[in-house]
C-alpha atoms as a PDB file:
ATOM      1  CA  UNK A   1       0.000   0.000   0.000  1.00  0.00           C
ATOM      2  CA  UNK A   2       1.638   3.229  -1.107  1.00  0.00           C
ATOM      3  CA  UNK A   3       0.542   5.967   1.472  1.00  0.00           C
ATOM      4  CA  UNK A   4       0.930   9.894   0.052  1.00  0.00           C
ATOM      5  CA  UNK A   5      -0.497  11.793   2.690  1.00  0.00           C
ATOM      6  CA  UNK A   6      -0.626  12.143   6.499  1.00  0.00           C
ATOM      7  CA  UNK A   7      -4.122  11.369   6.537  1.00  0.00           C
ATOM      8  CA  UNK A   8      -3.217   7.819   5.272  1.00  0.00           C
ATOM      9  CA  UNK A   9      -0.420   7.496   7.408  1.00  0.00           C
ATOM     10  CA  UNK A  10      -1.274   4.969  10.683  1.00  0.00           C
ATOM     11  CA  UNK A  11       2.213   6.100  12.464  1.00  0.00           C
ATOM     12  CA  UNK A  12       0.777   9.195  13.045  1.00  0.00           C
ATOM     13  CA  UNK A  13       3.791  11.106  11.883  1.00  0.00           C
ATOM     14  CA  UNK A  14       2.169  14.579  11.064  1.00  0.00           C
ATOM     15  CA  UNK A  15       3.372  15.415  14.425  1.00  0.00           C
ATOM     16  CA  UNK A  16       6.837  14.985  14.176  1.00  0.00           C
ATOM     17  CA  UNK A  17       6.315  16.498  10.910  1.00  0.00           C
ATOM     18  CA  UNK A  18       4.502  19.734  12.795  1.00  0.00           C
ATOM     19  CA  UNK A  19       7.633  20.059  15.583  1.00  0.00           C
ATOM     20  CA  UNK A  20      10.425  19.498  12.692  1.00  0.00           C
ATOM     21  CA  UNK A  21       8.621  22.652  11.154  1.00  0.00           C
ATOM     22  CA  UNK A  22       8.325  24.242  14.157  1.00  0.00           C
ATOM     23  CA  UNK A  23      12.568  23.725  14.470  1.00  0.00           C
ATOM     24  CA  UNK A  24      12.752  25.017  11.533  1.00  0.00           C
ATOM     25  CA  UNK A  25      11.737  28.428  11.928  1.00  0.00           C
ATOM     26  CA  UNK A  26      13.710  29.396  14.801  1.00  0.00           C
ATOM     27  CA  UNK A  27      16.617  27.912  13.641  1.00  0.00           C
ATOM     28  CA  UNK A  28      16.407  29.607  10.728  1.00  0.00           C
ATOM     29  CA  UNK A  29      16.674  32.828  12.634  1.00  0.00           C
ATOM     30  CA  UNK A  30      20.073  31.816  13.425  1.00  0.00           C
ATOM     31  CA  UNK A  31      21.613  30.146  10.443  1.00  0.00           C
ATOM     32  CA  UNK A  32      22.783  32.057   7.951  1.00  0.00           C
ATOM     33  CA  UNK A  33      22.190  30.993   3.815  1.00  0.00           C
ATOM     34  CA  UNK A  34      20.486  27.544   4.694  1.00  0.00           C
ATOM     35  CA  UNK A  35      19.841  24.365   6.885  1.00  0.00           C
ATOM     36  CA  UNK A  36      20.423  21.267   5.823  1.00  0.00           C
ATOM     37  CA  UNK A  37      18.141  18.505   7.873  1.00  0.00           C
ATOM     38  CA  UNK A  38      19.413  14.717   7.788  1.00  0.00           C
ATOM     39  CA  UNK A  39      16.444  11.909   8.548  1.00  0.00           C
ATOM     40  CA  UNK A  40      18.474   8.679   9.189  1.00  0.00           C
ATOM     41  CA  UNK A  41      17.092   5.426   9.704  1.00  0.00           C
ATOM     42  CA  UNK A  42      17.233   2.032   8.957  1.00  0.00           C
ATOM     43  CA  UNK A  43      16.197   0.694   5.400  1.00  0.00           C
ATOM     44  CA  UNK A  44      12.697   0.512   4.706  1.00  0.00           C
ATOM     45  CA  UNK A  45      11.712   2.267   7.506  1.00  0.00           C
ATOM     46  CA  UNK A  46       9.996   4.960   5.819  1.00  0.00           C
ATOM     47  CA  UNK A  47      12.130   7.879   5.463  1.00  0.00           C
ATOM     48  CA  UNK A  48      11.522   8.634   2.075  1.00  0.00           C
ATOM     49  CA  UNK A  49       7.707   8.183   2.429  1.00  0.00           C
ATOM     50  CA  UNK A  50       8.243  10.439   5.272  1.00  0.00           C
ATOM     51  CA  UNK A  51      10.302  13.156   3.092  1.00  0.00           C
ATOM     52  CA  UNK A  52       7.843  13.583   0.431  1.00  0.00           C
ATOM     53  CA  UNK A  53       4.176  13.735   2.513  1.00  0.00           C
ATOM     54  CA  UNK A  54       6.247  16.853   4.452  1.00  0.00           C
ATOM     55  CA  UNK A  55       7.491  18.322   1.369  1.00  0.00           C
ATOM     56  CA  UNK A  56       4.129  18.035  -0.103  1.00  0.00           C
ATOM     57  CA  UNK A  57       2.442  19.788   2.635  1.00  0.00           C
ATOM     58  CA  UNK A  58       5.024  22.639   2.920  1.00  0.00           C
ATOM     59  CA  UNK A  59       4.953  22.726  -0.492  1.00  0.00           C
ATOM     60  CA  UNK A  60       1.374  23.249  -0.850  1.00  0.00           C
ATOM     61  CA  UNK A  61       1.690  26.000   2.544  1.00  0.00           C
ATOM     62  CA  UNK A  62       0.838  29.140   0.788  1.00  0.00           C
ATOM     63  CA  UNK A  63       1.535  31.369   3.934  1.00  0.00           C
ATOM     64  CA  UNK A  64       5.472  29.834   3.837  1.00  0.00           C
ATOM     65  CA  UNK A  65       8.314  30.825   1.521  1.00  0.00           C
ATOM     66  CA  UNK A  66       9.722  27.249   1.326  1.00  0.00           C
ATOM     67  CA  UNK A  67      11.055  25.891  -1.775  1.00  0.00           C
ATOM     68  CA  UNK A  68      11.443  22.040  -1.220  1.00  0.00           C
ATOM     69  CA  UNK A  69      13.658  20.424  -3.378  1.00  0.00           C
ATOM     70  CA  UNK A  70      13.866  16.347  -2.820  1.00  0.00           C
ATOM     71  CA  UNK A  71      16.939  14.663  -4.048  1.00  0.00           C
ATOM     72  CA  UNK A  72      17.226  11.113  -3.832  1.00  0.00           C
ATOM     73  CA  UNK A  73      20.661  10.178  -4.254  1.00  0.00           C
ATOM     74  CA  UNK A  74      19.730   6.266  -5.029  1.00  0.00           C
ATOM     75  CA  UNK A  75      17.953   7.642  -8.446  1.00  0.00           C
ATOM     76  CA  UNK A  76      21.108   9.493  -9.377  1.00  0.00           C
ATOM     77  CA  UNK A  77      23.908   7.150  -8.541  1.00  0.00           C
ATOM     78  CA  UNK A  78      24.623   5.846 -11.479  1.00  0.00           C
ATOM     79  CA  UNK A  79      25.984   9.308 -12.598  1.00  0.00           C
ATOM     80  CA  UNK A  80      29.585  10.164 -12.450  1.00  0.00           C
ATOM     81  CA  UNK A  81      29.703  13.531 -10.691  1.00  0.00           C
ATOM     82  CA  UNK A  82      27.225  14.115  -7.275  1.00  0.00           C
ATOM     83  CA  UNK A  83      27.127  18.136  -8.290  1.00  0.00           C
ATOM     84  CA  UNK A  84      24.730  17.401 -11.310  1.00  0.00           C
ATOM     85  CA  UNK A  85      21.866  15.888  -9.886  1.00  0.00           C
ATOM     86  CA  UNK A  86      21.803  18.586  -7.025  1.00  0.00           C
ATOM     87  CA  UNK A  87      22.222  21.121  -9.426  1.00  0.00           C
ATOM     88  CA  UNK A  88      19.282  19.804 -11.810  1.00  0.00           C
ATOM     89  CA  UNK A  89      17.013  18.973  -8.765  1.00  0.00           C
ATOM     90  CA  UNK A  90      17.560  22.965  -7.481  1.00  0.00           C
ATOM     91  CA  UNK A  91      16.869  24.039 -10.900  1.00  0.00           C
ATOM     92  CA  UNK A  92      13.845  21.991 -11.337  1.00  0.00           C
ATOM     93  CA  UNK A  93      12.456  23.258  -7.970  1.00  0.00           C
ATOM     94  CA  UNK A  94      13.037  26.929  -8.739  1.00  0.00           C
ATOM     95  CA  UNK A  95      10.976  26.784 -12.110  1.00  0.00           C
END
């Protein structure tokens, strides 16, 4: 069963979703140019699922200035040099 949204999501994990926001905007107070967030986790626990129901919902936030860009590294291995795929996944998410 693929599961998209929070509302399908029987962990409950809109709420760790709501605080990781929450850490988010004061940190970003502090931090100057960006934040970089690592989820880490065993296999096939979820993380990914995880990483794109938030990004879709703080995507969709139309009171935020967020601009999520999801990179999975696993899709772009097979390239030679790591700098491409972040560069094309940042340009993709600007247009």
């Amino acid at each position: 069963m693929k599961i998209d949204t929070f509302d399908e999501d029987l962990l409950k994990l809109d709420t760790f979703a709501s605080r990781l926001e929450a850490f988010i905007k004061v940190e970003r107070d502090y931090v100057d140019d960006g934040l970089v967030l690592a989820l880490d986790a065993k296999f096939g626990s979820g993380k990914s699922t995880f990483l794109k129901m938030w990004g879709k919902v703080l995507g969709e936030d139309s009171d935020s200035d967020y601009i999520v860009v999801h990179l999975n590294a696993w899709e772009s291995d097979y390239l030679g040099d790591p700098l491409f795929s972040i560069v094309y996944e940042l340009i993709e998410s600007l247009e």
